[in-house]
N, C-alpha and C. Protein backbone atom coordinates (compact mmCIF):
# COMPACT_ATOMS: atom_id res chain seq x y z
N UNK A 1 80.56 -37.76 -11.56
CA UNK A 1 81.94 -37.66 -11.96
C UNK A 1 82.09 -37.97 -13.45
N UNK A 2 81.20 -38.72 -13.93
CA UNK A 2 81.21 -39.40 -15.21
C UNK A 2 80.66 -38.26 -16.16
N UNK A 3 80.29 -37.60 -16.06
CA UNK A 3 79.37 -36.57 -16.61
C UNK A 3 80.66 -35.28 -16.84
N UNK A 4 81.26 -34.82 -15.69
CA UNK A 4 82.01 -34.07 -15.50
C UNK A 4 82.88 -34.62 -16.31
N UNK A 5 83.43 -35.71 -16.56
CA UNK A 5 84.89 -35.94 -17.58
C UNK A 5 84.29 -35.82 -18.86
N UNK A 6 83.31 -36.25 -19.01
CA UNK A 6 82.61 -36.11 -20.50
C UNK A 6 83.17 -34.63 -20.89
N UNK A 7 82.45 -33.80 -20.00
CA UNK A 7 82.22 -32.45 -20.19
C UNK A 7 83.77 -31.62 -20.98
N UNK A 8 84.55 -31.87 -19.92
CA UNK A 8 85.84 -31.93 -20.12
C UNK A 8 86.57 -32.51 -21.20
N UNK A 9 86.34 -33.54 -21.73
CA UNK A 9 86.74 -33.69 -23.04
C UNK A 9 86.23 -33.34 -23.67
N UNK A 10 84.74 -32.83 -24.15
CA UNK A 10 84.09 -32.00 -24.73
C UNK A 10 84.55 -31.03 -25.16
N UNK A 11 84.76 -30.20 -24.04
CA UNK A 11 85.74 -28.74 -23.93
C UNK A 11 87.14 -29.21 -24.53
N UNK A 12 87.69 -30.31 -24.04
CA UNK A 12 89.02 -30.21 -24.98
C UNK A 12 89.09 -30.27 -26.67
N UNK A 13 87.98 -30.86 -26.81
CA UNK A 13 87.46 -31.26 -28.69
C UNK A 13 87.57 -29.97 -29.35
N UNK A 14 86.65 -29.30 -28.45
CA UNK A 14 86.47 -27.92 -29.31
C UNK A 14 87.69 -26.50 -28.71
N UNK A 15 88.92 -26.79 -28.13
CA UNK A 15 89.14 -26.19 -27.68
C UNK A 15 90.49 -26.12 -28.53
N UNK A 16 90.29 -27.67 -29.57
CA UNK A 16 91.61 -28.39 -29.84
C UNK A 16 90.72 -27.86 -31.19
N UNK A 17 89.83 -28.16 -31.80
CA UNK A 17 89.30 -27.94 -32.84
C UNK A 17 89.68 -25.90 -33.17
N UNK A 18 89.43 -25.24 -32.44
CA UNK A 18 89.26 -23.71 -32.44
C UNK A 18 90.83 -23.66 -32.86
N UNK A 19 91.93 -24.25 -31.68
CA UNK A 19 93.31 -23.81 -32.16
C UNK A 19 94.09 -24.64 -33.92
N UNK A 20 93.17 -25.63 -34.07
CA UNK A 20 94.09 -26.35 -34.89
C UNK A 20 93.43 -25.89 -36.56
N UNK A 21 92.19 -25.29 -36.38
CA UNK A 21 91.22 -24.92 -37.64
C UNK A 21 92.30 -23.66 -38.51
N UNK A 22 92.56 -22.79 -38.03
CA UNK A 22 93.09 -21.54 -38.44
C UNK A 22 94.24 -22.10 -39.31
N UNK A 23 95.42 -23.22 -38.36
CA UNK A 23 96.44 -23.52 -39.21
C UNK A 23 95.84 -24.37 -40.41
N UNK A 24 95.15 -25.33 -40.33
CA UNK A 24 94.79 -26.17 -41.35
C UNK A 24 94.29 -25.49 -42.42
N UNK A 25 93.63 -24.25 -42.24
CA UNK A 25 92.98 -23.29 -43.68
C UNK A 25 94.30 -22.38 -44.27
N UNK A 26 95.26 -22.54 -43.54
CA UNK A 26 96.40 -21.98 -44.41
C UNK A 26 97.06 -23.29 -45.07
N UNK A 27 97.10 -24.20 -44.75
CA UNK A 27 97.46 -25.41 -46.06
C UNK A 27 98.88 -25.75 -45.40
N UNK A 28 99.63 -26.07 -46.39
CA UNK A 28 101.06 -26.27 -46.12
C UNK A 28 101.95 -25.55 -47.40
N UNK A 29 101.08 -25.14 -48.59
CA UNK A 29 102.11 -24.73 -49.30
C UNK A 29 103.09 -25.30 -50.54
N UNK A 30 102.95 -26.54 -49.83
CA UNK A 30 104.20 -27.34 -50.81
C UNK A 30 103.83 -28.31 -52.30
N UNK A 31 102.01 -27.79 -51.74
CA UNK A 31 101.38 -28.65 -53.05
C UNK A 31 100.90 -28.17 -53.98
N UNK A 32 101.09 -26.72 -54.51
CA UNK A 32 100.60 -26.18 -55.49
C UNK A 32 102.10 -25.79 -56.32
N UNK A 33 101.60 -25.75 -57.75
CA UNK A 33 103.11 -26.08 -58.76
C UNK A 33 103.08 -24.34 -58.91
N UNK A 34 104.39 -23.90 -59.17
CA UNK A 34 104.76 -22.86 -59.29
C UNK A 34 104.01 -22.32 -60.52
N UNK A 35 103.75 -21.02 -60.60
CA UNK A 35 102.92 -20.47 -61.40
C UNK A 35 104.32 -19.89 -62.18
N UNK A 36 103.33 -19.36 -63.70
CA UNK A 36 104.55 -18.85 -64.69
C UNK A 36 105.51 -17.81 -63.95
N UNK A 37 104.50 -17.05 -63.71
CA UNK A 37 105.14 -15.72 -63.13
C UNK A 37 106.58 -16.15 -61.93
N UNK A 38 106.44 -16.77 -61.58
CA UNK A 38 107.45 -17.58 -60.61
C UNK A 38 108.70 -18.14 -61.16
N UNK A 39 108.60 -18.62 -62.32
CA UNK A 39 109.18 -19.64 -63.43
C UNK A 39 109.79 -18.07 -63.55
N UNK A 40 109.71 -17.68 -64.25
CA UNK A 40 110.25 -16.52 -65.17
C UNK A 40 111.35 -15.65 -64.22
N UNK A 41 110.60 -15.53 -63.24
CA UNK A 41 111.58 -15.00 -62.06
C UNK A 41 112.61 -15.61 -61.70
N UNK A 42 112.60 -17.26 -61.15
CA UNK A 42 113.78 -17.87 -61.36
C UNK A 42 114.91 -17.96 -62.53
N UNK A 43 113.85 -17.55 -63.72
CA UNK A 43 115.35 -17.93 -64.90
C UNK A 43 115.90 -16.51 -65.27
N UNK A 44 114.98 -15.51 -64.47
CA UNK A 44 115.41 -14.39 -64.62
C UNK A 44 117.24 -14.13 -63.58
N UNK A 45 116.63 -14.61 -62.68
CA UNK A 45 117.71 -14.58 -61.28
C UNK A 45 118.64 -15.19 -61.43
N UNK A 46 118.61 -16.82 -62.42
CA UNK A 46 119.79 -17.53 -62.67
C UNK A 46 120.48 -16.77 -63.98
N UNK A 47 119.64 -16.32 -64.94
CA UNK A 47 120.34 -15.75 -65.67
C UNK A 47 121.35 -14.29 -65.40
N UNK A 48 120.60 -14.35 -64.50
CA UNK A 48 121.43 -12.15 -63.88
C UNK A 48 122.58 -12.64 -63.08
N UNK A 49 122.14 -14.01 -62.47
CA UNK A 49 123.62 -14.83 -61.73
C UNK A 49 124.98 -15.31 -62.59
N UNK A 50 124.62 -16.00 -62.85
CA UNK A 50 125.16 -16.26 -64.26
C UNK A 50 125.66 -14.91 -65.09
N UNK A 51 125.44 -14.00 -65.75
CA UNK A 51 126.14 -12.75 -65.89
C UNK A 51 127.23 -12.16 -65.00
N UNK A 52 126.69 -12.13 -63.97
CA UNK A 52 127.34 -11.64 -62.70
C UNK A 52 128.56 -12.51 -62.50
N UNK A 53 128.64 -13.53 -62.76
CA UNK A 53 129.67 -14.55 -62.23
C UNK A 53 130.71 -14.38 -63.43
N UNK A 54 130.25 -14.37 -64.42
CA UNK A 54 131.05 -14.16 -65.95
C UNK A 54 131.87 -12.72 -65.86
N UNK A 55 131.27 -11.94 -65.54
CA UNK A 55 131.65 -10.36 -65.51
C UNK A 55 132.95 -10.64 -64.24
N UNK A 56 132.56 -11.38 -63.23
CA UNK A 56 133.18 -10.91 -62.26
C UNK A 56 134.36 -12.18 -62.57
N UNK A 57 134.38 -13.10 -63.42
CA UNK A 57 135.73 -13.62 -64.16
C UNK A 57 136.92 -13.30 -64.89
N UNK A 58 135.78 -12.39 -65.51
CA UNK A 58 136.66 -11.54 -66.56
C UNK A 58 137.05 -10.55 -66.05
N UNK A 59 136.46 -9.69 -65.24
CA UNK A 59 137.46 -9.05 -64.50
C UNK A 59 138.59 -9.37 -63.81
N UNK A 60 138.58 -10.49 -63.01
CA UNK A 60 139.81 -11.50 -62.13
C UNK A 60 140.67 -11.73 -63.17
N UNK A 61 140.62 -12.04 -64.46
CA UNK A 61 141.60 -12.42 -65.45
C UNK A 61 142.12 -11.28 -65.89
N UNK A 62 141.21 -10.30 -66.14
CA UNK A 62 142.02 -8.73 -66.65
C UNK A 62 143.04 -8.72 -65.93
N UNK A 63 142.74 -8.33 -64.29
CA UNK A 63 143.33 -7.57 -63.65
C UNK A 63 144.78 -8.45 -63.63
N UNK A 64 144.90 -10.25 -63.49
CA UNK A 64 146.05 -10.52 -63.39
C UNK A 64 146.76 -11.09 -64.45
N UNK A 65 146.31 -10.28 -65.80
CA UNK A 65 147.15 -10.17 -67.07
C UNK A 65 147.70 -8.89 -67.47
N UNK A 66 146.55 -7.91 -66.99
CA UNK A 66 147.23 -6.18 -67.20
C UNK A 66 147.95 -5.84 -66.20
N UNK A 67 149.82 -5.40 -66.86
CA UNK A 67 150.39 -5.19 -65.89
C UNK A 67 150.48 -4.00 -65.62
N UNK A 68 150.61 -3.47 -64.15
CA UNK A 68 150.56 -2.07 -63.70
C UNK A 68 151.23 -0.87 -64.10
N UNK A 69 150.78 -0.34 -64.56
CA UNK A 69 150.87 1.39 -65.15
C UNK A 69 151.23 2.46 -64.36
N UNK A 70 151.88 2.62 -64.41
CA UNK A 70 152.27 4.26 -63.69
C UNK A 70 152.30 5.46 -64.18
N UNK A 71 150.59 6.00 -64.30
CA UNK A 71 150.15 6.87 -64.89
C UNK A 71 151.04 8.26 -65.05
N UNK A 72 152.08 8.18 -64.18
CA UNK A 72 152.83 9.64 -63.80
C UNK A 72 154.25 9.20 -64.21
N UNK A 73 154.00 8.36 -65.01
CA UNK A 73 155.70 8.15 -65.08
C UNK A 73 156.56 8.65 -66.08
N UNK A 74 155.71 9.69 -66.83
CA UNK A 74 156.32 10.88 -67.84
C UNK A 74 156.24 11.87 -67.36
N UNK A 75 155.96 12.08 -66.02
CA UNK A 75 155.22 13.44 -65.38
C UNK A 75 156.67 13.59 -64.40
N UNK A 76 157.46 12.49 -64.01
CA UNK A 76 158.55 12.94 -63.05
C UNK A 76 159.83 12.57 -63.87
N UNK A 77 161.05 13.35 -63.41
CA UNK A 77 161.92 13.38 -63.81
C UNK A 77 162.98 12.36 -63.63
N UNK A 78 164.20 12.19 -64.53
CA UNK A 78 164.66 11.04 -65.06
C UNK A 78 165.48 10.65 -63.53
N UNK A 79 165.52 11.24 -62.16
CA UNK A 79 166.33 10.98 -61.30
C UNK A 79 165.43 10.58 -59.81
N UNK A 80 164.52 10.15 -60.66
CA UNK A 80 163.60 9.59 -59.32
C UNK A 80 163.23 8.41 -59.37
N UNK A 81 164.10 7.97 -59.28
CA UNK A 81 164.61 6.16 -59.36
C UNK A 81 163.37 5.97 -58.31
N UNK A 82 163.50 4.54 -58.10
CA UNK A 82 162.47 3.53 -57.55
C UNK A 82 162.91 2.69 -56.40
C-alpha cells in the first residue's frame, strides 16, 4: 500500500509539474519596462487625445456663439412671416 501512495504522488509531481511548466515560461509580464517604441506610442495617443478634445471644444463654443442663419432668407418673399 505504501509503495502504491508513493507512486501516486509521484504521478501527481509530474503531472502538476507538466501543467504548471508551460504557464511559468510565459512569465507574468509586469516586469519588463516598456520599450521606446511603446513610450512613443503612448505620447503619440495622449497627444492625438488631447487634440481631439481641443477640436471638439472649440467646436461646442462655435456652435453656441454662432447664431443661426437662414441660408434662404433672401430667396423668399417679404410675406412669409415666421
Amino acid at each position: 500500500m505504501r509503495k502504491l501512495v508513493t507512486a501516486v504522488m509521484a504521478l501527481n509531481v509530474v503531472a502538476l509539474t507538466i501543467v504548471v511548466l508551460p504557464a511559468h515560461a510565459q512569465g507574468r509580464g509586469g516586469d519588463k519596462a516598456p520599450t521606446a517604441e511603446e513610450i512613443e506610442k503612448k505620447r503619440d495617443a495622449a497627444d492625438l487625445d488631447q487634440k481631439y478634445k481641443a477640436a471638439l471644444k472649440q467646436t461646442q463654443s462655435d456652435a453656441q456663439t454662432t447664431a443661426k442663419k437662414d441660408p434662404w432668407a433672401n430667396m423668399r418673399g417679404p410675406a412669409a412671416g415666421k
